[in-house]
Structure formats: C-alpha cells, structure tokens
C-alpha atoms as a PDB file:
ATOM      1  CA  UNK A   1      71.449  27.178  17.185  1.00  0.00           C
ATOM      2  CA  UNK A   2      75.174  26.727  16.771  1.00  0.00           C
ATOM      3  CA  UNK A   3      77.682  29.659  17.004  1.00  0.00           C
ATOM      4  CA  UNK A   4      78.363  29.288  13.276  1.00  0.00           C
ATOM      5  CA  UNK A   5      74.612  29.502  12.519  1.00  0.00           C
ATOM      6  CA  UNK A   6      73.880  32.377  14.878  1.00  0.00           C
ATOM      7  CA  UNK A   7      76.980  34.004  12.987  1.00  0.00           C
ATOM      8  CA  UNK A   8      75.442  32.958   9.243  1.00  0.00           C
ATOM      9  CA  UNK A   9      72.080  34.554  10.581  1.00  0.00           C
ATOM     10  CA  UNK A  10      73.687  37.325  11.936  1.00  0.00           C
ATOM     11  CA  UNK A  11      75.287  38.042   8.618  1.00  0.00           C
ATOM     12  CA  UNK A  12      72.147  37.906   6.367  1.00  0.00           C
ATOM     13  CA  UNK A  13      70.485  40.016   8.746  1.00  0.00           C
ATOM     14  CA  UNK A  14      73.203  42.601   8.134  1.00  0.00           C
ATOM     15  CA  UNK A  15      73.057  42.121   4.487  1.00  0.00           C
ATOM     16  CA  UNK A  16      69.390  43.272   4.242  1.00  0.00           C
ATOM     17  CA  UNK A  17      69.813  46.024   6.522  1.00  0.00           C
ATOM     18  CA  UNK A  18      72.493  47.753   5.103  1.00  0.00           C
ATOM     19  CA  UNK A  19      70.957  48.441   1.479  1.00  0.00           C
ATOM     20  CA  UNK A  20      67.978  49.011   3.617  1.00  0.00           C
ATOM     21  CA  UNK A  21      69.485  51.741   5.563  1.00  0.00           C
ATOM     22  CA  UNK A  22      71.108  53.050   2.279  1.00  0.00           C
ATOM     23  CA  UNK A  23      68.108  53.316   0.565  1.00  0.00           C
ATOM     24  CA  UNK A  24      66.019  54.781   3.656  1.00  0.00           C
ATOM     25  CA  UNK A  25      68.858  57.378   3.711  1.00  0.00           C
ATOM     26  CA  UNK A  26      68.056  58.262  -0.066  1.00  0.00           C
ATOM     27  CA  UNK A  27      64.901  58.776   0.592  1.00  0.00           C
ATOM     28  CA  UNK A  28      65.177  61.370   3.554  1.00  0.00           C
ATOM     29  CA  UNK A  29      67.448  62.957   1.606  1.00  0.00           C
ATOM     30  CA  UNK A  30      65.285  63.697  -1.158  1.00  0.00           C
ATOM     31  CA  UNK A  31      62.167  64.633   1.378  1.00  0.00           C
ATOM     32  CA  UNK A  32      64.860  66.592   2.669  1.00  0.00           C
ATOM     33  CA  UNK A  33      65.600  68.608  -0.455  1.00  0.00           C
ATOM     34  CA  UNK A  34      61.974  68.897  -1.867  1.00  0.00           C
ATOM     35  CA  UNK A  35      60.607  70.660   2.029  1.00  0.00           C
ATOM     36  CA  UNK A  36      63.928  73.066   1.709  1.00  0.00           C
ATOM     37  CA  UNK A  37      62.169  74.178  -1.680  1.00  0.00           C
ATOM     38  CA  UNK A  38      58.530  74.825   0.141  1.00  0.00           C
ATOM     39  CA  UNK A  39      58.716  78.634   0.524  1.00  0.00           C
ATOM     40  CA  UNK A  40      57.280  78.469   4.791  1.00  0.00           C
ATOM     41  CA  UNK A  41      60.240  75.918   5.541  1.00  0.00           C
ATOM     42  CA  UNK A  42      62.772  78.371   2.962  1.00  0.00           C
ATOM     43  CA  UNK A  43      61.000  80.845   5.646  1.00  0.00           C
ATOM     44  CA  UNK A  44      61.746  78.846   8.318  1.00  0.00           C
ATOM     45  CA  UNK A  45      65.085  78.112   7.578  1.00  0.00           C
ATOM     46  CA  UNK A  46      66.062  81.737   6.837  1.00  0.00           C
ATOM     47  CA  UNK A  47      64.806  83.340   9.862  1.00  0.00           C
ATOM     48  CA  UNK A  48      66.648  80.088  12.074  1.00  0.00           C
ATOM     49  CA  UNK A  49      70.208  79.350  10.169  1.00  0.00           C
ATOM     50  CA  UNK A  50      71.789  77.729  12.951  1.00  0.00           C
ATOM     51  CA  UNK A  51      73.404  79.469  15.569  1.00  0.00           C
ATOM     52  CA  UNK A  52      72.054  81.198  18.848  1.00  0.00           C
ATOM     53  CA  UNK A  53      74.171  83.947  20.075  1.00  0.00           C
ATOM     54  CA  UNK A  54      76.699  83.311  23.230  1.00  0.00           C
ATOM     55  CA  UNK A  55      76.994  85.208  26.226  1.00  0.00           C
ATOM     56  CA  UNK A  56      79.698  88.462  25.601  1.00  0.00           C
ATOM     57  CA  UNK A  57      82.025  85.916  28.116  1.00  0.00           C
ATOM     58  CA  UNK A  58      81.870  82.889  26.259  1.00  0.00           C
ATOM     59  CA  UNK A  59      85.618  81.974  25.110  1.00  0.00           C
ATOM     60  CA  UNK A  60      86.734  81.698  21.367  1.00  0.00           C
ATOM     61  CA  UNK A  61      88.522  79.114  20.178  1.00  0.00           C
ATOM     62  CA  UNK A  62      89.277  75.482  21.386  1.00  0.00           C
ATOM     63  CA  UNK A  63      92.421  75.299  23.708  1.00  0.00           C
ATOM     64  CA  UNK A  64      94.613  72.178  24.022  1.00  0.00           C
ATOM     65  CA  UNK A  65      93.383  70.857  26.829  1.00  0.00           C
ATOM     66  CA  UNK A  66      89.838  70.364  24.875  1.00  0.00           C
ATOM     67  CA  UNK A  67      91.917  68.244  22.386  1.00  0.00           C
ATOM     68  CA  UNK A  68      93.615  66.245  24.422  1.00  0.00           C
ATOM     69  CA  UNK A  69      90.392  65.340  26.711  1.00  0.00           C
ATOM     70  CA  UNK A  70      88.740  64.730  23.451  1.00  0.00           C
ATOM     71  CA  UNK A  71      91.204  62.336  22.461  1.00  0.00           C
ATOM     72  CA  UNK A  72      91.122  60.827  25.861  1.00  0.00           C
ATOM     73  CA  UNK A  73      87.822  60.198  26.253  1.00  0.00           C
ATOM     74  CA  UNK A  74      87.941  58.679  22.350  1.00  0.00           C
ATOM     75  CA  UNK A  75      90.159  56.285  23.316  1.00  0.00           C
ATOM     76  CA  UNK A  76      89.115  55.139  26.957  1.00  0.00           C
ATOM     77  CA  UNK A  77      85.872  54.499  25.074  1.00  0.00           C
ATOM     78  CA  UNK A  78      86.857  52.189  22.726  1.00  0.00           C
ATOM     79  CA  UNK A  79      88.103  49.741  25.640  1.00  0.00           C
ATOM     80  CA  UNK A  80      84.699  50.177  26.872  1.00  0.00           C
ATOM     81  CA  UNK A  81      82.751  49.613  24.477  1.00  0.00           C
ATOM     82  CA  UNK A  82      84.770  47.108  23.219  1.00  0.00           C
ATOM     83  CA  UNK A  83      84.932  45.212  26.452  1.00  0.00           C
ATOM     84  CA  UNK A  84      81.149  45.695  27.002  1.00  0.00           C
ATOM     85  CA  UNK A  85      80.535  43.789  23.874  1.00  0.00           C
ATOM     86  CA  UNK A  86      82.677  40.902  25.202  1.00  0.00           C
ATOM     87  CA  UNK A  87      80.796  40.672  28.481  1.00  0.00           C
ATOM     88  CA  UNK A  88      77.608  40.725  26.635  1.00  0.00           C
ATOM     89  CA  UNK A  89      78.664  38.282  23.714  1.00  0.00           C
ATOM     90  CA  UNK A  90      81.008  36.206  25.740  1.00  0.00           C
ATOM     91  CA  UNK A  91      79.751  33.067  27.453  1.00  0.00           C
ATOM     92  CA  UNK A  92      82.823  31.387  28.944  1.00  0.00           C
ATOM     93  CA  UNK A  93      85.416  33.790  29.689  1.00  0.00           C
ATOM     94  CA  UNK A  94      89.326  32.947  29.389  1.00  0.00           C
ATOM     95  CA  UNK A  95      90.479  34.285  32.654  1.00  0.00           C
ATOM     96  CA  UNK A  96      89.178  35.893  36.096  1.00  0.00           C
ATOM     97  CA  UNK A  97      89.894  38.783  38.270  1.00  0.00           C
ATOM     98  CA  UNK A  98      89.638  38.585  41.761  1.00  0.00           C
ATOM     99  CA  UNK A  99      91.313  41.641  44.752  1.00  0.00           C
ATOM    100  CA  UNK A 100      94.236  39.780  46.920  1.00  0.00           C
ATOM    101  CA  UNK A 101      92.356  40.774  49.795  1.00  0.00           C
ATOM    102  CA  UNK A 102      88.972  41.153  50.708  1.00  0.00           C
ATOM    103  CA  UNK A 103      87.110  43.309  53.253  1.00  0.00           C
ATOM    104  CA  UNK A 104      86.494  42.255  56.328  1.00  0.00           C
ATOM    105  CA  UNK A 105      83.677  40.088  56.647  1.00  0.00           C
ATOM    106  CA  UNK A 106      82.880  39.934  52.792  1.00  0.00           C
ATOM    107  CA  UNK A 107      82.970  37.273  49.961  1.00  0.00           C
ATOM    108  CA  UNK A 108      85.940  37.848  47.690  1.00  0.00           C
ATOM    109  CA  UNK A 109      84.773  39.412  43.918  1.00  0.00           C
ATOM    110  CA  UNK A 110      85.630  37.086  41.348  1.00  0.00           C
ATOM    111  CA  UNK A 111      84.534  38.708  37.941  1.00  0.00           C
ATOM    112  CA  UNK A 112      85.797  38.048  34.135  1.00  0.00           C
ATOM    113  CA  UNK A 113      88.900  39.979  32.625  1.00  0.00           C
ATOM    114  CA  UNK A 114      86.419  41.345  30.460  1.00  0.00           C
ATOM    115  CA  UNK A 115      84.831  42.922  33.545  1.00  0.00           C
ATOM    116  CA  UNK A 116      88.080  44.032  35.135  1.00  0.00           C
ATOM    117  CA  UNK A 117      89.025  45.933  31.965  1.00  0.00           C
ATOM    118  CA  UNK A 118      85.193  47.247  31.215  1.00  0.00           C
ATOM    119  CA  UNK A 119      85.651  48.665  34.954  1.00  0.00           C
ATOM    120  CA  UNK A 120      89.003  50.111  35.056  1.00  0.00           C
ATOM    121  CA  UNK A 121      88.393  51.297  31.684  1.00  0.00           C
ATOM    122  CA  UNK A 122      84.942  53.329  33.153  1.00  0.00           C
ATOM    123  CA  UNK A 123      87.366  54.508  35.966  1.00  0.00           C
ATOM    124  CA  UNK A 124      89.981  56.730  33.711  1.00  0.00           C
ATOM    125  CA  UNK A 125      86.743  57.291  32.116  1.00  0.00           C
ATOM    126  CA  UNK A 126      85.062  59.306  34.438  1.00  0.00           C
ATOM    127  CA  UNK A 127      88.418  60.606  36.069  1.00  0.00           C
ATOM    128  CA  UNK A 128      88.978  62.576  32.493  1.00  0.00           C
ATOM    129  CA  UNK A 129      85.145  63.404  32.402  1.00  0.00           C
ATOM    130  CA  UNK A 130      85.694  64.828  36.080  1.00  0.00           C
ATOM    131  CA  UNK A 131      88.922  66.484  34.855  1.00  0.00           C
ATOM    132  CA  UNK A 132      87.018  68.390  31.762  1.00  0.00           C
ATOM    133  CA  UNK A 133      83.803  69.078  34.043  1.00  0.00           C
ATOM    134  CA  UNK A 134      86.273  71.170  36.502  1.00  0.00           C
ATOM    135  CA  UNK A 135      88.306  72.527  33.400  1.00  0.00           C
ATOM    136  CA  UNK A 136      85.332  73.782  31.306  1.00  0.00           C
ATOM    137  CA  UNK A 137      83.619  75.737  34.815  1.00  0.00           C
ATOM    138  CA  UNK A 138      86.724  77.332  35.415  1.00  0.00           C
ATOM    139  CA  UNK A 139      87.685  78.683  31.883  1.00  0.00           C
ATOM    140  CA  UNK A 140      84.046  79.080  31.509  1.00  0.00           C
ATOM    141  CA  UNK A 141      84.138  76.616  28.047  1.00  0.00           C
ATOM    142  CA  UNK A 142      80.663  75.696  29.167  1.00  0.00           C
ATOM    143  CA  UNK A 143      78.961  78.160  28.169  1.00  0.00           C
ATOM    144  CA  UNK A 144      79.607  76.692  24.589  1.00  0.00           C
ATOM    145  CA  UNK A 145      78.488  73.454  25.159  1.00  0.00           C
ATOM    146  CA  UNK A 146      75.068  74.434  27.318  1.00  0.00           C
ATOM    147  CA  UNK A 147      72.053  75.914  25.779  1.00  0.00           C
ATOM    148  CA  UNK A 148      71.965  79.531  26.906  1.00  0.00           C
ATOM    149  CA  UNK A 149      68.222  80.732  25.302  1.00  0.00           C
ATOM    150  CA  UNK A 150      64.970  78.335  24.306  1.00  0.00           C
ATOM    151  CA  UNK A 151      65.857  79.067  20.162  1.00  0.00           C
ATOM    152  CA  UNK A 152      68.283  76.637  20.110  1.00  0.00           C
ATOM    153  CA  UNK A 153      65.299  74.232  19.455  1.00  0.00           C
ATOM    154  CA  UNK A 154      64.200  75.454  15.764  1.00  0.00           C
ATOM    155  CA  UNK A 155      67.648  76.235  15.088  1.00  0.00           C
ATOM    156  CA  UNK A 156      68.642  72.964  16.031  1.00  0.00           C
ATOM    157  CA  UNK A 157      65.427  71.402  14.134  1.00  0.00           C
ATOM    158  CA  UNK A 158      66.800  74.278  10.937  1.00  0.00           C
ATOM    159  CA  UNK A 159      70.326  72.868  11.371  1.00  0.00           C
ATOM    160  CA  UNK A 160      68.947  68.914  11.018  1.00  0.00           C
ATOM    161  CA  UNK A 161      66.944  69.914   7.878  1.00  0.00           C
ATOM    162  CA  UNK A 162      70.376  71.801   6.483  1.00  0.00           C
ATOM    163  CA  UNK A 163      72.559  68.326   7.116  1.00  0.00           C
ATOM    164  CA  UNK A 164      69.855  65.803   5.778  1.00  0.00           C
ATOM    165  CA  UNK A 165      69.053  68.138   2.331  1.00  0.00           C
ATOM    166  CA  UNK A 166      73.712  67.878   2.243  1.00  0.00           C
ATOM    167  CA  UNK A 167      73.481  71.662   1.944  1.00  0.00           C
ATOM    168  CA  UNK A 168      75.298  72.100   5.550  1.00  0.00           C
ATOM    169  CA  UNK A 169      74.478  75.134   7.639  1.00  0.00           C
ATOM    170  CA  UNK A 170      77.531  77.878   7.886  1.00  0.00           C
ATOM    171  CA  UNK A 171      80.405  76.007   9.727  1.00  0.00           C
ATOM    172  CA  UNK A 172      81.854  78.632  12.305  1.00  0.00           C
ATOM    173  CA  UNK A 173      82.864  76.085  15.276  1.00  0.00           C
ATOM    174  CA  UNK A 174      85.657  78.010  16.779  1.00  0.00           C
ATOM    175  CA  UNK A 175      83.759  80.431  17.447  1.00  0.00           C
ATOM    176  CA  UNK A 176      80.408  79.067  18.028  1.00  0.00           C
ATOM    177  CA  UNK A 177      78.806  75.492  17.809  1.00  0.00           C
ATOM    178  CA  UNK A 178      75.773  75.420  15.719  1.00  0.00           C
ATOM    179  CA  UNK A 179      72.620  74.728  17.687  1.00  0.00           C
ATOM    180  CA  UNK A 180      72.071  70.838  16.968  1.00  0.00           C
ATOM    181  CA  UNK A 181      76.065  70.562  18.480  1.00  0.00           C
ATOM    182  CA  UNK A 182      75.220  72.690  21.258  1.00  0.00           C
ATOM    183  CA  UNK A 183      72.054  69.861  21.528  1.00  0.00           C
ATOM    184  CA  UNK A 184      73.997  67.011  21.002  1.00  0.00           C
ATOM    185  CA  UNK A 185      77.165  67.538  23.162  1.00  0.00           C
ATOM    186  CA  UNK A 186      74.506  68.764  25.862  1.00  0.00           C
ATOM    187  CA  UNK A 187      72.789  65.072  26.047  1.00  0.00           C
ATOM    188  CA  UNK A 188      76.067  63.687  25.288  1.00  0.00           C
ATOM    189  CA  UNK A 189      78.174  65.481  28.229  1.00  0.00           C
ATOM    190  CA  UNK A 190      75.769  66.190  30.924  1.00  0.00           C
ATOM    191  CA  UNK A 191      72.738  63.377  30.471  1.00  0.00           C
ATOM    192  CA  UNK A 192      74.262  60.051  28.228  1.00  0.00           C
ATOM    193  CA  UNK A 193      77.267  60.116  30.224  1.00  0.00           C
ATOM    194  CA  UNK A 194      76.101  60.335  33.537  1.00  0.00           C
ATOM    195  CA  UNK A 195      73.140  57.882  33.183  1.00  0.00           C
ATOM    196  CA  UNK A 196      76.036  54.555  31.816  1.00  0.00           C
ATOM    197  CA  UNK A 197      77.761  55.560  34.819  1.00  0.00           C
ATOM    198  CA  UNK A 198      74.838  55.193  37.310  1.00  0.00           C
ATOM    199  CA  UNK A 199      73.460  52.628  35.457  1.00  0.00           C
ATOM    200  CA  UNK A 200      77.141  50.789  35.207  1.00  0.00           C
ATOM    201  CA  UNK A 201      77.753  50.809  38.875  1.00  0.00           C
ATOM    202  CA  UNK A 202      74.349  49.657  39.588  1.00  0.00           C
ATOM    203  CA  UNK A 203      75.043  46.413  37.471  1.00  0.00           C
ATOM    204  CA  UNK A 204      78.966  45.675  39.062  1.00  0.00           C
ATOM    205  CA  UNK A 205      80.239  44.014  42.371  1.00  0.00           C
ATOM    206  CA  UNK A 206      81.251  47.487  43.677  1.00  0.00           C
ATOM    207  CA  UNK A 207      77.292  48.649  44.136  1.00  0.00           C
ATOM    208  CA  UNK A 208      76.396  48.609  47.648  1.00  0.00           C
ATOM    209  CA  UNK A 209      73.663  45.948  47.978  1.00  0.00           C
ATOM    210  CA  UNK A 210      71.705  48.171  50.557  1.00  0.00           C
ATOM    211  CA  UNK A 211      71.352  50.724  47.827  1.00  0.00           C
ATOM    212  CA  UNK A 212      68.508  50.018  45.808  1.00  0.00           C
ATOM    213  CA  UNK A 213      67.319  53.204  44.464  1.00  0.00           C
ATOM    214  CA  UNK A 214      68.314  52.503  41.095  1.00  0.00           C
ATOM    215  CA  UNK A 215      66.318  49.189  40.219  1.00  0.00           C
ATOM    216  CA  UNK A 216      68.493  46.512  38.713  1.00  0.00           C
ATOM    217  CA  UNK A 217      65.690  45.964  35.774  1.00  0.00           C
ATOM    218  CA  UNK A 218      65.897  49.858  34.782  1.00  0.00           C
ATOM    219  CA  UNK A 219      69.864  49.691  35.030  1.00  0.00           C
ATOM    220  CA  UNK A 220      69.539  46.561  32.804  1.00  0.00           C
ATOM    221  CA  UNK A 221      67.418  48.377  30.283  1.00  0.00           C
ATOM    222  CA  UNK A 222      69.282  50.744  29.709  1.00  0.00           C
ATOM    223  CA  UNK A 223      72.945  50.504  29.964  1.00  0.00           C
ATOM    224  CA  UNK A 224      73.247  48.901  26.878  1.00  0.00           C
ATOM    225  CA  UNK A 225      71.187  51.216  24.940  1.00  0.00           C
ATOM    226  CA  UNK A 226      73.567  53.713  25.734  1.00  0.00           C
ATOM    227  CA  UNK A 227      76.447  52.032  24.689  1.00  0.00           C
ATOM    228  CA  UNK A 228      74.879  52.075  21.617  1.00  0.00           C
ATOM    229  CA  UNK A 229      74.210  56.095  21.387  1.00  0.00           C
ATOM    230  CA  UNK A 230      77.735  56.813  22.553  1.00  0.00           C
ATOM    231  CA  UNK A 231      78.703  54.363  19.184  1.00  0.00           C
ATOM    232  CA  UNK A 232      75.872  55.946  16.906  1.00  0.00           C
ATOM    233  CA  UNK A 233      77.253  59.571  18.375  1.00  0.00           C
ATOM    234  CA  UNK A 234      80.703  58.682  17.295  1.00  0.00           C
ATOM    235  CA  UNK A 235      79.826  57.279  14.315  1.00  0.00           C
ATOM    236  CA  UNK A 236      78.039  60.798  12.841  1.00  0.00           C
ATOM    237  CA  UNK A 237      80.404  63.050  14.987  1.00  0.00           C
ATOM    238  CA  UNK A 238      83.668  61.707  12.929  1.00  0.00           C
ATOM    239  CA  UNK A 239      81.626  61.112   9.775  1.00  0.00           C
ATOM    240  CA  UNK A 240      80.030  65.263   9.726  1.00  0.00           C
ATOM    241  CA  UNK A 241      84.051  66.165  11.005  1.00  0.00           C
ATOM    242  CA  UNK A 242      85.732  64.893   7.848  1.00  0.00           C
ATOM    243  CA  UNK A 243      82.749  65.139   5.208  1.00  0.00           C
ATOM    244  CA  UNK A 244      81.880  69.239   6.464  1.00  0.00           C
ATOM    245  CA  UNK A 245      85.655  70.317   6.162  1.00  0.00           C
ATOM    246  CA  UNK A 246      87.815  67.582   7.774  1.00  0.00           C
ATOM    247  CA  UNK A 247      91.286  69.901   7.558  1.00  0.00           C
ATOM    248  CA  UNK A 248      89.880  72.684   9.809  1.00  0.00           C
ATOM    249  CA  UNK A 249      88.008  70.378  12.406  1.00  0.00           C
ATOM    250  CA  UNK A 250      90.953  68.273  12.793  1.00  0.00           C
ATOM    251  CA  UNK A 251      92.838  71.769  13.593  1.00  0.00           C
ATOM    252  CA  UNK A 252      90.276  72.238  16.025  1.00  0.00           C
ATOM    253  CA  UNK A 253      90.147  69.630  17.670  1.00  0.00           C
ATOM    254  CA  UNK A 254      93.890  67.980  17.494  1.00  0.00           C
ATOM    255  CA  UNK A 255      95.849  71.036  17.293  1.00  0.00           C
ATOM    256  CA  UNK A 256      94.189  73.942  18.554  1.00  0.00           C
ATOM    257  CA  UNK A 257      94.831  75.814  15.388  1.00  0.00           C
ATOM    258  CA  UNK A 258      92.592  77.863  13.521  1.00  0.00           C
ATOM    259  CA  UNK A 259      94.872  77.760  10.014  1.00  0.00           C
ATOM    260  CA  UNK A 260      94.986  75.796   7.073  1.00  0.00           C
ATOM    261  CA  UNK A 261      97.930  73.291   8.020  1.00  0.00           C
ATOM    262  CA  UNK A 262      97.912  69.832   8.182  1.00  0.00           C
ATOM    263  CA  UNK A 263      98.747  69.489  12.066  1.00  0.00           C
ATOM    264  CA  UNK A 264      95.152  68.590  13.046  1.00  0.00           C
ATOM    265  CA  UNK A 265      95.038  66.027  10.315  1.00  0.00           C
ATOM    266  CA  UNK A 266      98.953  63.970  11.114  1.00  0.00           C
ATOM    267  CA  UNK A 267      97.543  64.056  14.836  1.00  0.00           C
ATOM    268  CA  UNK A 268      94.009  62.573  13.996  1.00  0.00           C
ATOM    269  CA  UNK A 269      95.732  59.914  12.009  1.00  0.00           C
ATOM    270  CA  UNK A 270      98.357  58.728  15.172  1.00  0.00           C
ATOM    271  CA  UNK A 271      95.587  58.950  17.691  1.00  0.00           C
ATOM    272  CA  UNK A 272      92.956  56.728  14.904  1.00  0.00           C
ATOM    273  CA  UNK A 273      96.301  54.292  15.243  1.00  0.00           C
ATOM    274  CA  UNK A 274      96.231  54.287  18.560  1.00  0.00           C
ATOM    275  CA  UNK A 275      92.724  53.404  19.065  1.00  0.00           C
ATOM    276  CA  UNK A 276      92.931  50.579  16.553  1.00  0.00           C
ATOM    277  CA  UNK A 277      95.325  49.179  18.608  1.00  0.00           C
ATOM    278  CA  UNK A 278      93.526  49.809  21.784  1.00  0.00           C
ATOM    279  CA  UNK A 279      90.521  47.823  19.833  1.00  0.00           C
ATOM    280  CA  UNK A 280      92.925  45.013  19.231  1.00  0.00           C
ATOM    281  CA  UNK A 281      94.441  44.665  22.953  1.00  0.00           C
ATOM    282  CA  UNK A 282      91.216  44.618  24.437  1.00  0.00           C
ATOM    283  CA  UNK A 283      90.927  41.310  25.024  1.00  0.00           C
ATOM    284  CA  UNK A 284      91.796  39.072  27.874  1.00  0.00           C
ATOM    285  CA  UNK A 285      95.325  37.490  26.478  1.00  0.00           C
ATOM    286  CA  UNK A 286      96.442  40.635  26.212  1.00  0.00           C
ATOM    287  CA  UNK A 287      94.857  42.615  29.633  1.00  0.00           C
ATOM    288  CA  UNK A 288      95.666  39.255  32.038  1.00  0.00           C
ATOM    289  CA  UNK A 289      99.570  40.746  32.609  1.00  0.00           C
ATOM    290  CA  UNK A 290      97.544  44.079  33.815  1.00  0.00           C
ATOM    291  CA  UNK A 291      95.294  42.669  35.949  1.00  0.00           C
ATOM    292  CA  UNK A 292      97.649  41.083  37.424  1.00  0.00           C
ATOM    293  CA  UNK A 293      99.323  44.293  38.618  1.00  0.00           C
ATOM    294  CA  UNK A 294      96.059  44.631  40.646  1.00  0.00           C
ATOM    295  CA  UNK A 295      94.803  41.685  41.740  1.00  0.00           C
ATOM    296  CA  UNK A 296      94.716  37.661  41.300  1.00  0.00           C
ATOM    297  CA  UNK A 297      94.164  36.033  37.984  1.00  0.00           C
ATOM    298  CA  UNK A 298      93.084  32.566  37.483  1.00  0.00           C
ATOM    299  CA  UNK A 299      91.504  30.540  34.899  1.00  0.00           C
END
C-alpha cells in the first residue's frame, strides 16, 4: 500500500473511532450517573469521598521546585515522544549520528538523528527525574505522592465513579491529592517511568550486549505501550487540570500560589508555547546543528 493510501486508511479509521469513543464516553457517563443514584454505591461513596489521611509530617503546599520539574519533565517529553514516533514511523531517515571516536576495540555507533535526539532527550529526562527523586526524599514531598494505608483503593475506585458521573470529588490538592492522584502519580513516578527507561536502554546501542536479563522481545513489547500511557496520562492530567478549576491548579502547579491570581495561568500559557515549539524542532533539519556539537553527522 502506498504512503498516501496507508494515510487515507489511517484517516477513516480515525473517523469511526472518534464518534465511537464519543459515544462510548456518553454511555459511561450515564451508567455512571444512574449507579451514583443506587443507595449501596450512594453508601459507598459516602463512607469513601476521596481522600486518605497523610502522615502529621507530610508537607502542605506545592513549592517551586515541584513546578519547575513539572514543567521540565512536560517538555523533555514531548521531544521524546515526539522523536519516538519518528523512529517508529520513519523508514529512511534524513541524517545520521555517529561519536568521533570509538572505544577501543569496538564498531563505531551509527544511529538516525531521530535516535540521537530520542536518546539525549531520555538523558535530561531521567537527570530531572533523578533530580525530583532526591528533592521529594529530602523535603519529604513523597509522602504525598505514595500510598500511605490500603483505603486508598475504594477511595480511589469512589474518586473514578465521582469523575465519570462529572460530579468531581472535593478538590483540596494543596493540601492533599485525592486517592486516584495519589494512584496515578504512584504508577506514573515510581513504575511507568522506570520500566521506558529499562526497557529504552535495552533497545539502544549503549546496552551492553553481555547483559541479557531484560529480553529484547519483552523490551520490544512494551516500550511502546508506554509511550502511549505517558500520552493517555497527559492527555486526562491537563484535560481534569483545566475542566476541575483550571485557575487554582495552574497556581499550583506554575506558581506555587494558593490565591486567586492569574500567575499560574500566564505561566501555563508560555510553557504550552514552548512545548509547541519543542514539537515543531523535533525533527532532524532542525536537531543536525546539535548533534553536531556531539558527534559526526552524515547523510
């Protein structure tokens, strides 16, 4: 099949699925709704609003630091999951990489620009994940984001039912994350992020070949996957930040502020500019000059 045939294909596929996935979304809605009227799950609901109670240490409030790795790690992900899309969509790639100088003994590493950025990019990654790991053990900001008790399960399940019936649960997040955030950011943090960095380095040049723990096959399976969580994470993160009350989550998270200003909101909209823009540069006519800086690039 030709590109422009896979593309027309691609594009009636996507124009079932999205009044599909509108309509499926109606319906769990309305299930939604009609169990929040059945008196055990009113019950249920009532005895499990949404929030487990923190340890008498746990910090309040969301210093700057916490903004600016949130940013951070916002924006070093769009070059990677931008450039992961290239390498998997991408069959003849504009430019290659290649180190000046290779080890002693060993076959120079040629890979695709797309590679080089997809790699450096997962470098600053995990350097600011490594940076906020140290930061949140020593201010003890942790202790928000891990669960602390075993009812963070039906709370979590009571929170889900709240968002899907659009009758949200009480929205207290300076103080304390509901229990499906404390769920979430758990997986997202200390599971997702660790497993596309295993499974990452198993599938690049820099894996040693003796090390064969981690099958190629599993890495395969599921690297890609998770690229697709982190996206799908986003995606409902930003969309429950600006539809719950976007002016005091964008405090939160942008500005540290627990007012009603418009700080959070100005500095959401620069740092939405600047990933745009990191979306658009992503590519190898604009990363060869960069590379470059690091190595030898060639057709």
């Amino acid at each position: 099949m030709s590109s422009k045939g896979a593309a027309r294909s691609r594009g009636q596929q996507l124009a079932w699925m999205v009044p599909a996935a509108l309509a499926a979304l109606v319906v769990v809605v309305l299930v939604a709704r009609w169990l929040r009227e059945v008196p055990a799950v009113a019950g249920f609901v009532n005895d499990y609003p949404g929030t487990t109670e923190l340890p008498e240490t746990a910090p309040v409030g969301l210093p700057a630091w916490v903004g600016w790795q949130h940013f951070l790690n916002a924006f070093l992900l769009v070059f990677i999951v931008r450039s992961g899309w290239l390498i998997r969509t991408t069959q003849r790639p504009k430019g290659h990489w290649q180190p000046r100088r290779a080890g002693r003994g060993r076959k120079p590493v040629r890979i695709s620009l797309n590679l080089w950025l997809h790699l450096a990019a997962d470098a600053l990654w995990v350097l600011n994940g490594l940076v906020f790991a140290v930061l949140i053990v020593v201010t003890g900001h942790w202790m928000r984001l891990v669960p602390t008790s075993w009812d963070v399960f039906p709370h979590a399940l009571s929170v889900a039912l709240q968002y899907l019936s659009l009758d949200w649960p009480t929205h207290g997040s300076w103080v304390n994350y509901n229990a499906l955030q404390v769920l979430s950011y758990f997986l997202t943090v200390f599971v997702a992020a660790p497993l596309a960095l295993v499974t990452g380095l198993r599938m690049s040049p820099v894996w040693p070949a003796s090390w064969r723990f981690v099958p190629m096959s599993l890495a395969r399976a599921l690297h890609f996957p998770l690229m697709v969580y982190f996206v799908a994470f986003t995606v409902v993160h930003v969309t429950l930040v600006l539809a719950t009350d976007a002016q005091g989550n964008l405090n939160h998270m942008f500005a540290a502020r627990n007012d009603g200003s418009w700080l959070g909101l100005i500095y959401f909209g620069v740092a939405l500019a600047l990933m745009v823009a990191a979306w658009v540069v992503a590519k190898p006519v604009f990363t060869q000059p960069v590379a470059a800086l690091t190595g030898k690039v060639t057709r």
